[in-house]
Protein backbone atom coordinates (compact mmCIF):
# COMPACT_ATOMS: atom_id res chain seq x y z
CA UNK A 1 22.85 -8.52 16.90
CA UNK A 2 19.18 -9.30 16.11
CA UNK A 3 16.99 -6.00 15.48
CA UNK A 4 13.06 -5.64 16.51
CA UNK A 5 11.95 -3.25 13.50
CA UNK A 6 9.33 -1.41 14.40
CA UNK A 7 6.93 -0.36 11.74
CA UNK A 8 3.30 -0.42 11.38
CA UNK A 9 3.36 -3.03 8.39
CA UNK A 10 6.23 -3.77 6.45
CA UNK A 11 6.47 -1.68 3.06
CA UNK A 12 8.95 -0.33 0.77
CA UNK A 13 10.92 1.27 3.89
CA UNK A 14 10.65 -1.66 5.80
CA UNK A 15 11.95 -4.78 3.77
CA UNK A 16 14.72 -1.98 2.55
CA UNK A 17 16.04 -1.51 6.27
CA UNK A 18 15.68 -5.52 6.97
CA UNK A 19 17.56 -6.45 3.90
CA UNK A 20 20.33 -3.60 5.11
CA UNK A 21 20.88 -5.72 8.77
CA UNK A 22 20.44 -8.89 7.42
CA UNK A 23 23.28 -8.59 4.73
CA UNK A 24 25.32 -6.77 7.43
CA UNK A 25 25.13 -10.19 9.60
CA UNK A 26 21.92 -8.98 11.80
CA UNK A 27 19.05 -11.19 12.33
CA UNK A 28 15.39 -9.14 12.09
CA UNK A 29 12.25 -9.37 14.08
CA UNK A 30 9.39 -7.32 12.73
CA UNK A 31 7.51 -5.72 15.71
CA UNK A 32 4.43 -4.68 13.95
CA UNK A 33 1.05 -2.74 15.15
CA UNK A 34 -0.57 -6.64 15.51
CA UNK A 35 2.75 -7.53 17.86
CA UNK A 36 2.29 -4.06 19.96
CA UNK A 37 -1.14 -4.73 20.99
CA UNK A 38 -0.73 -8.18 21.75
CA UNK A 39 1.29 -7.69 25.57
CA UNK A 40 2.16 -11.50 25.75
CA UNK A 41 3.89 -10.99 22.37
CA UNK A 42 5.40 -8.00 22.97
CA UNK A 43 6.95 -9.12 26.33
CA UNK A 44 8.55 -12.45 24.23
CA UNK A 45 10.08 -10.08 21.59
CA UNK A 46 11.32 -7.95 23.87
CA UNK A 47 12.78 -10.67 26.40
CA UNK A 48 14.45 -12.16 22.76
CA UNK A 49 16.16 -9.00 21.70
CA UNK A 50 17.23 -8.09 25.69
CA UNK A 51 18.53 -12.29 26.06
CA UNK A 52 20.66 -11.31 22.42
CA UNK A 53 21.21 -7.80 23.35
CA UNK A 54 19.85 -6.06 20.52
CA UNK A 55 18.27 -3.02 19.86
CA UNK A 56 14.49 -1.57 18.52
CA UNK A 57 14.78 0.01 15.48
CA UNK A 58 11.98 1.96 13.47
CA UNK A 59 9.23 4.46 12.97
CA UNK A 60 7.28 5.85 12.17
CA UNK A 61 7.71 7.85 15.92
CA UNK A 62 4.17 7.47 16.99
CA UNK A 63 5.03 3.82 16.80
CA UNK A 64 8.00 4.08 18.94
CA UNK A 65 4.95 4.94 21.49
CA UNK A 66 5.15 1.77 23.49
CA UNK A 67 8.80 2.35 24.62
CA UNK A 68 9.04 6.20 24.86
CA UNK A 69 10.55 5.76 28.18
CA UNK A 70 13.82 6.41 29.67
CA UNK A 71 13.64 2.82 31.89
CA UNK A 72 12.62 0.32 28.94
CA UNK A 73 15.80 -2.31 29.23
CA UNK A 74 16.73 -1.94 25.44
CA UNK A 75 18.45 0.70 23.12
CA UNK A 76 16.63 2.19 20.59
CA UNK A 77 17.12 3.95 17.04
CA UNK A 78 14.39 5.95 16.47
CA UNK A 79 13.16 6.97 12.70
CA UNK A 80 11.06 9.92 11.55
CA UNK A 81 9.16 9.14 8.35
CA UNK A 82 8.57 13.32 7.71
CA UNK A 83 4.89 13.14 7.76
CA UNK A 84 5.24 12.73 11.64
CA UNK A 85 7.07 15.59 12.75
CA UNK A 86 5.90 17.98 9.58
CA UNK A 87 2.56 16.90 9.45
CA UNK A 88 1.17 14.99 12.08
CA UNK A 89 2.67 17.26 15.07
CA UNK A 90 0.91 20.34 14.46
CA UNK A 91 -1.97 18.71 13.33
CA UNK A 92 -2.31 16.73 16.40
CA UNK A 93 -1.25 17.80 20.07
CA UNK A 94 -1.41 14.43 21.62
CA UNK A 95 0.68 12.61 18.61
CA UNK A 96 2.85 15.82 19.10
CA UNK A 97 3.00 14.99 22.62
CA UNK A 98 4.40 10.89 22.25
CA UNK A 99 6.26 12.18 19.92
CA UNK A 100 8.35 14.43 22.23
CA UNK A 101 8.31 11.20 24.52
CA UNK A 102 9.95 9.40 22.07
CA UNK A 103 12.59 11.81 21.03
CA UNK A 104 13.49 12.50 24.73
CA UNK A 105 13.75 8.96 25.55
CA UNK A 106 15.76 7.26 21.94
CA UNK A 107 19.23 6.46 21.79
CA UNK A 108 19.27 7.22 18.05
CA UNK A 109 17.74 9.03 15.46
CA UNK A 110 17.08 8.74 12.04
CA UNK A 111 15.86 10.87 9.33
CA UNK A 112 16.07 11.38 5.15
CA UNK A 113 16.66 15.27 5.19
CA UNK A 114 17.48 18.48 7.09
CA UNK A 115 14.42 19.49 7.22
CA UNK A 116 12.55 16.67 9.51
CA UNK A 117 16.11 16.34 11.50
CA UNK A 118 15.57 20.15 12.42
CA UNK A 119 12.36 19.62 12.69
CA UNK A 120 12.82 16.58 15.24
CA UNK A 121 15.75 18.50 16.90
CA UNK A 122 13.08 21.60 17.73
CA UNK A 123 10.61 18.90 19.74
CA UNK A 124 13.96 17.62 21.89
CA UNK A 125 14.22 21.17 23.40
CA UNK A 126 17.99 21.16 23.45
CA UNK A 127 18.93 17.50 23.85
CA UNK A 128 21.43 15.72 21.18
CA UNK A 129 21.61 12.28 20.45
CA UNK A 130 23.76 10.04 17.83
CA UNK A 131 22.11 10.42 14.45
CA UNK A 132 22.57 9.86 10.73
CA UNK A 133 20.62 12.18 8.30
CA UNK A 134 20.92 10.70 4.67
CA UNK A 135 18.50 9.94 1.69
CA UNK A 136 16.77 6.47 1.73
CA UNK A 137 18.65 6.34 -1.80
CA UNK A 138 18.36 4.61 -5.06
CA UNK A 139 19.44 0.78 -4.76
CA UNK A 140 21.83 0.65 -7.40
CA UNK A 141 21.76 -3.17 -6.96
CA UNK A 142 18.08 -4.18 -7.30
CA UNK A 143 16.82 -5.76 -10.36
CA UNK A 144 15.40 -3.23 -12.94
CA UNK A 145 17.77 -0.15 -11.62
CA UNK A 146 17.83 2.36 -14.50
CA UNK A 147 21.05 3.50 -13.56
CA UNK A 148 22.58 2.59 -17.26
CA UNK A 149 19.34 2.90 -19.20
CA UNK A 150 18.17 6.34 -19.79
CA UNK A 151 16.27 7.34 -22.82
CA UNK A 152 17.18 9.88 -24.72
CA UNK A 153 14.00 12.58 -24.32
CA UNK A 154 15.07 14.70 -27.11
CA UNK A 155 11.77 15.56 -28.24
CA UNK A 156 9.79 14.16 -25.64
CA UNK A 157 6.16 14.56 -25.57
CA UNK A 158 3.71 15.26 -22.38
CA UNK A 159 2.97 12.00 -20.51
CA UNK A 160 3.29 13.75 -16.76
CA UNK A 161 3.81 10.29 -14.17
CA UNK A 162 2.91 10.19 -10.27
CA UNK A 163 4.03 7.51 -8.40
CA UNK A 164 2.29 8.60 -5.13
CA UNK A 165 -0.12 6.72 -3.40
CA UNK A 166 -3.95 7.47 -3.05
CA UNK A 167 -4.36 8.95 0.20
CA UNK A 168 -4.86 12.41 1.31
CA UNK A 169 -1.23 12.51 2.39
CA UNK A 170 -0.92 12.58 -1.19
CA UNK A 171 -2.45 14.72 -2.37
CA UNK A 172 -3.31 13.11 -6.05
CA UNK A 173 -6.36 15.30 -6.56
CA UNK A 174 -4.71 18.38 -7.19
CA UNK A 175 -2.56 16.63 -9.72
CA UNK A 176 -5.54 15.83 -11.63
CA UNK A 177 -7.70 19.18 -11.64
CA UNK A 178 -4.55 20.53 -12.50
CA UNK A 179 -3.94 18.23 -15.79
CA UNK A 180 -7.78 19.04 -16.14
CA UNK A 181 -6.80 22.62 -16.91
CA UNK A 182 -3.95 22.06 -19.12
CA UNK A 183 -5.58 19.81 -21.21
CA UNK A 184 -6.64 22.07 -23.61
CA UNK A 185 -4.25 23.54 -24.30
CA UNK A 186 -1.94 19.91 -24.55
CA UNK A 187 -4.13 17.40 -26.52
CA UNK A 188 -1.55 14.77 -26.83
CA UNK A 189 -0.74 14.92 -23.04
CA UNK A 190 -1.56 11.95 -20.73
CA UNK A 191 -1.74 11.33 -16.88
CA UNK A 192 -0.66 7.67 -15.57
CA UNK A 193 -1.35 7.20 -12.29
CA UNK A 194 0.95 4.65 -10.59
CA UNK A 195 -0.39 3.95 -7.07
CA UNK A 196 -3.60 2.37 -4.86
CA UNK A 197 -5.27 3.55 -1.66
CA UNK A 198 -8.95 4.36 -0.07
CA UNK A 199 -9.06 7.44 -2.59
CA UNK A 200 -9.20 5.40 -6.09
CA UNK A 201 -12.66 5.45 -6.73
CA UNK A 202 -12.99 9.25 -5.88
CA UNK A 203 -9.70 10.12 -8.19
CA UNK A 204 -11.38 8.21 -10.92
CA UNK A 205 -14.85 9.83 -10.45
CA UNK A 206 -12.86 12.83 -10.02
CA UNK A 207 -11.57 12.45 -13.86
CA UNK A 208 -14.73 11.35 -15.18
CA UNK A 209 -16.30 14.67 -14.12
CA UNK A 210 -13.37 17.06 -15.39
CA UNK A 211 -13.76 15.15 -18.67
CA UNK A 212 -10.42 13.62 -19.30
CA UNK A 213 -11.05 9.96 -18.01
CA UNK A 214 -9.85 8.99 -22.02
CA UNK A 215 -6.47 10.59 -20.86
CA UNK A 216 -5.76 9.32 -17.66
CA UNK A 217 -4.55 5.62 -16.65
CA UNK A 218 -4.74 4.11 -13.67
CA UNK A 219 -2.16 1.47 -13.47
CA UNK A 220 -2.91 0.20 -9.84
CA UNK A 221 0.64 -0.61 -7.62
CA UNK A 222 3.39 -1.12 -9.52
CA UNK A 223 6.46 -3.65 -8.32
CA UNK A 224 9.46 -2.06 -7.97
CA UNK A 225 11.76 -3.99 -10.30
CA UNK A 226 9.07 -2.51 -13.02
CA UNK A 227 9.07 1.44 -11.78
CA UNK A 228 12.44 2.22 -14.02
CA UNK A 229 11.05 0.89 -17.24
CA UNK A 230 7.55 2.83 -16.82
CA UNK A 231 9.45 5.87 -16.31
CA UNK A 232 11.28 5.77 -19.11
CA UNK A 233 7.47 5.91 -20.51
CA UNK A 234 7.09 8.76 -19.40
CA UNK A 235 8.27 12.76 -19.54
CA UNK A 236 7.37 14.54 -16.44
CA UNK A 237 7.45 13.66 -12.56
CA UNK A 238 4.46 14.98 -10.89
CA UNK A 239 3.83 15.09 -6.99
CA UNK A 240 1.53 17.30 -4.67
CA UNK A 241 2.13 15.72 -1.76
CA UNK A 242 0.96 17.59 1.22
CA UNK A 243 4.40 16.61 3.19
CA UNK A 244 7.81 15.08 2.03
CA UNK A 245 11.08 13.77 3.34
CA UNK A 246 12.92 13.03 0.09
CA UNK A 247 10.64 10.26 -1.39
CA UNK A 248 12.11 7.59 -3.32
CA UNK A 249 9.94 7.88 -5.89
CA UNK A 250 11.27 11.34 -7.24
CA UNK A 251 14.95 9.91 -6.60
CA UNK A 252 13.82 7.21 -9.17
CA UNK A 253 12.35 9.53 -11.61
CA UNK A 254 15.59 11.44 -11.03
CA UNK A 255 17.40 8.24 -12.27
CA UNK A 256 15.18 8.00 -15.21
CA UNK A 257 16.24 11.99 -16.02
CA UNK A 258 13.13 13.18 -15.69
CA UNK A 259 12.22 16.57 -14.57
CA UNK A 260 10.14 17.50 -11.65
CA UNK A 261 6.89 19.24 -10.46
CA UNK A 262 6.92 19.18 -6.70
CA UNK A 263 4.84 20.53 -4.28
CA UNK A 264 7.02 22.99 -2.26
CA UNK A 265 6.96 21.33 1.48
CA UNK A 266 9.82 19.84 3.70
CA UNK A 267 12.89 18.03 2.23
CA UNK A 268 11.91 19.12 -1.79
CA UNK A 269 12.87 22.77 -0.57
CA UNK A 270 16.31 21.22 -0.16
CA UNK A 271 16.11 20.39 -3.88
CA UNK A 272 17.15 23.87 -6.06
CA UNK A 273 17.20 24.16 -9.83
CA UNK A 274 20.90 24.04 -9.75
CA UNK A 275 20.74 20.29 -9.29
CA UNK A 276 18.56 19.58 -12.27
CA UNK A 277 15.32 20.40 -14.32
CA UNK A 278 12.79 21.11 -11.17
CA UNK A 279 9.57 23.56 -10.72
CA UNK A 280 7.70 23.88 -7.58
CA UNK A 281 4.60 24.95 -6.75
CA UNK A 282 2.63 26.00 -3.34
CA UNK A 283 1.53 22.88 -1.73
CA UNK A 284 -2.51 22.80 -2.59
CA UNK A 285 -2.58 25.57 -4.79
CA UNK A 286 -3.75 23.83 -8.06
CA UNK A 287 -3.44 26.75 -10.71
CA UNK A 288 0.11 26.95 -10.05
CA UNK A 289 0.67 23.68 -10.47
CA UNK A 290 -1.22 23.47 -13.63
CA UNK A 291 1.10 26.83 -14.35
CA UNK A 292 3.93 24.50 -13.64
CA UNK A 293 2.63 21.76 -15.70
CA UNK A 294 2.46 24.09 -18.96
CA UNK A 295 6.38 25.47 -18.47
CA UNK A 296 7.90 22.29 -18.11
CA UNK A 297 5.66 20.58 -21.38
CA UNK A 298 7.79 19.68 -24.12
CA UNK A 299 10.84 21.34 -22.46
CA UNK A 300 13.97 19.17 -23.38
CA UNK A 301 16.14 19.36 -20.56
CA UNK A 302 19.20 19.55 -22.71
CA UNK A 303 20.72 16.98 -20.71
CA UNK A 304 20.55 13.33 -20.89
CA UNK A 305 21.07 12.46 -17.58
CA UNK A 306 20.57 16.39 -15.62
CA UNK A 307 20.13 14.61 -12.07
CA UNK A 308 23.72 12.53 -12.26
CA UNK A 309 25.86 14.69 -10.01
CA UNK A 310 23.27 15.21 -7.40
CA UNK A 311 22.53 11.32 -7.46
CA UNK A 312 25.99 10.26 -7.29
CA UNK A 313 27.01 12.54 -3.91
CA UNK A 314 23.99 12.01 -1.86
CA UNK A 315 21.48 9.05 -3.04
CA UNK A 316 23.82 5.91 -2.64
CA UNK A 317 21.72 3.19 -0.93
CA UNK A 318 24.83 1.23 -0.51
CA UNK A 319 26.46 3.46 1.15
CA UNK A 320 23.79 5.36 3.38
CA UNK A 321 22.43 2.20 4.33
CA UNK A 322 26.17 1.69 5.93
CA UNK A 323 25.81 4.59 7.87
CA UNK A 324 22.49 3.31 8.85
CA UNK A 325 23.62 -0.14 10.09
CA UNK A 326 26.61 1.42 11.25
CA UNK A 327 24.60 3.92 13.98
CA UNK A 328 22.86 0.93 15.03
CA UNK A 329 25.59 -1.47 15.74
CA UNK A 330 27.36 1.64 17.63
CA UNK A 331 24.29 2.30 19.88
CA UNK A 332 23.64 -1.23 20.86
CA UNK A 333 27.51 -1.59 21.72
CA UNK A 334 27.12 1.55 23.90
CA UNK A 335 24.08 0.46 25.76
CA UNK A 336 25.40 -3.07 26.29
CA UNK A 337 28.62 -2.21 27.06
CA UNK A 338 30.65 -4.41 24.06
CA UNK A 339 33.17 -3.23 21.71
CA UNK A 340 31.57 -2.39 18.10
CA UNK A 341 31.11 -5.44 15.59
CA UNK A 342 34.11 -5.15 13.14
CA UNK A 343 32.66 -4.26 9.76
């Protein structure tokens, strides 16, 4: 089967879902933004994956755009990224609108929590369609997993970590006017920032003029393979994100045993204290995340490794990739009429 993955550029997300079909046996054809405004290309690719029936597989929805129609002559698996249908969709009527189009018209869906699958199943006013809901997960088998390395935080001081990237999406800001206000009363506590975007040079002004530049480092992107060993640097997870799905970033601090600050939006309400050390706070409101920030300073979790159990049943990138790979091959054998590929 050869898959067009549909994405805007390929990221983290991306080269995670090619890897899954290629070691399944699948060959992959990015279909990026450059290859959707381009119609001679976009004709070839499509002619390809119809000549080896295949399928279109990707998101974020808004990108499905170009085939939200019932009479396109391929299958496709559609994926919500969260920020689409939480975010995007009531901020946006028209988006809202292709969105719908999309939904009504896909042959799959797939999404990383409850929360955007509800929220995609309100726009589809009724209609069902095959889906898989399940964590984009840890990948127990890249290099630098932390799975069997987690330091022992007895004792552990205040170095809070955020991992997000610097757009308003993000949200960063209110992380740092909110380590602004603690920092009096925490003098040995440090921010690292671990991300890039348009909004660097304002988060860095941003410090300057709250007076705690000294205490803040901006690390730039950071490679995956090196993500587990700079958590293990650090004591607290930290994100005020103005939308979620279940972002791989907290599943890694997770690994790493760290505990979390979290703004309190989409799939991190699915998250409860019974699963491990976690405090949220009302997305945008930066006092009570700075509130936040003081309670969970210096706390030791009493538990090496609090986030195992939750980890182990539901953040298996092996195995939810599977399912993945698995709803694809199914849909494409539907639409083109041949018996599933034998796993």
């Amino acid at each position: 089967m050869q898959v067009g993955l549909i994405c805007e550029q390929p990221g983290v997300h991306e080269r995670r879902f090619a890897a899954a079909f290629t070691e399944a046996g699948h060959d992959v054809l990015f279909v990026t933004r450059e290859v959707t405004a381009d119609l001679p290309a976009l004709k070839a690719v499509e002619s390809e994956l119809a000549a080896r029936r295949g399928l279109l597989f990707g998101g974020p929805l808004t990108a499905c755009a170009p085939w939200a129609s019932p009479h396109r002559n391929l299958p496709m698996v559609a994926v919500s990224y969260a920020f689409d249908v939480l975010l995007q969709a009531g901020e946006d009527p028209s988006k809202a609108a292709v969105m719908r189009q999309v939904l009504a018209s896909a042959d799959g869906l797939v999404t990383d929590c409850r929360t955007v699958l509800d929220a995609c199943l309100g726009m589809m006013g009724g209609r069902t369609i095959p889906s898989v809901c399940v964590l984009w997960g840890l990948d127990r088998h890249a290099a630098g997993s932390s799975e069997t390395i987690r330091a022992d935080r007895t004792g552990r001081g205040n170095v809070f970590i955020s991992l997000r990237n610097f757009t308003p999406l993000h949200g960063v800001a209110d992380t740092v006017q909110a380590f602004a206000s603690v920092c009096p009363k925490l003098p040995s506590a440090r921010l690292v920032l671990a991300g890039s975007g348009p909004g660097e040079n304002d988060l860095r002004c941003l410090t300057h003029d709250c007076g705690i530049r000294s205490r803040v480092d901006f690390l730039g992107s950071i490679a995956e393979a090196e993500i587990p060993s700079l958590l293990q640097r650090a004591d607290i997870y930290v994100s005020s994100s103005r939308v979620d799905g279940v972002s791989i970033s907290m599943l890694q601090a997770m690994e790493a045993g760290l505990p979390l600050i979290l703004s309190d939006v989409g799939g991190n309400r699915e998250i409860s204290e019974e699963n491990g050390p976690i405090w949220k706070f009302p997305q945008g409101d930066v006092t009570a995340l700075a509130a936040a920030m003081l309670q969970c300073a210096g706390r030791n979790s009493g538990n090496s490794d609090p986030w195992r159990k939750y980890l182990r049943q539901h953040a298996n990138w092996q195995a939810n990739r599977n399912a993945i790979v698995g709803l694809c091959e199914s849909t494409a054998a539907r639409y083109w009429k041949q018996p599933p590929q034998a796993p």
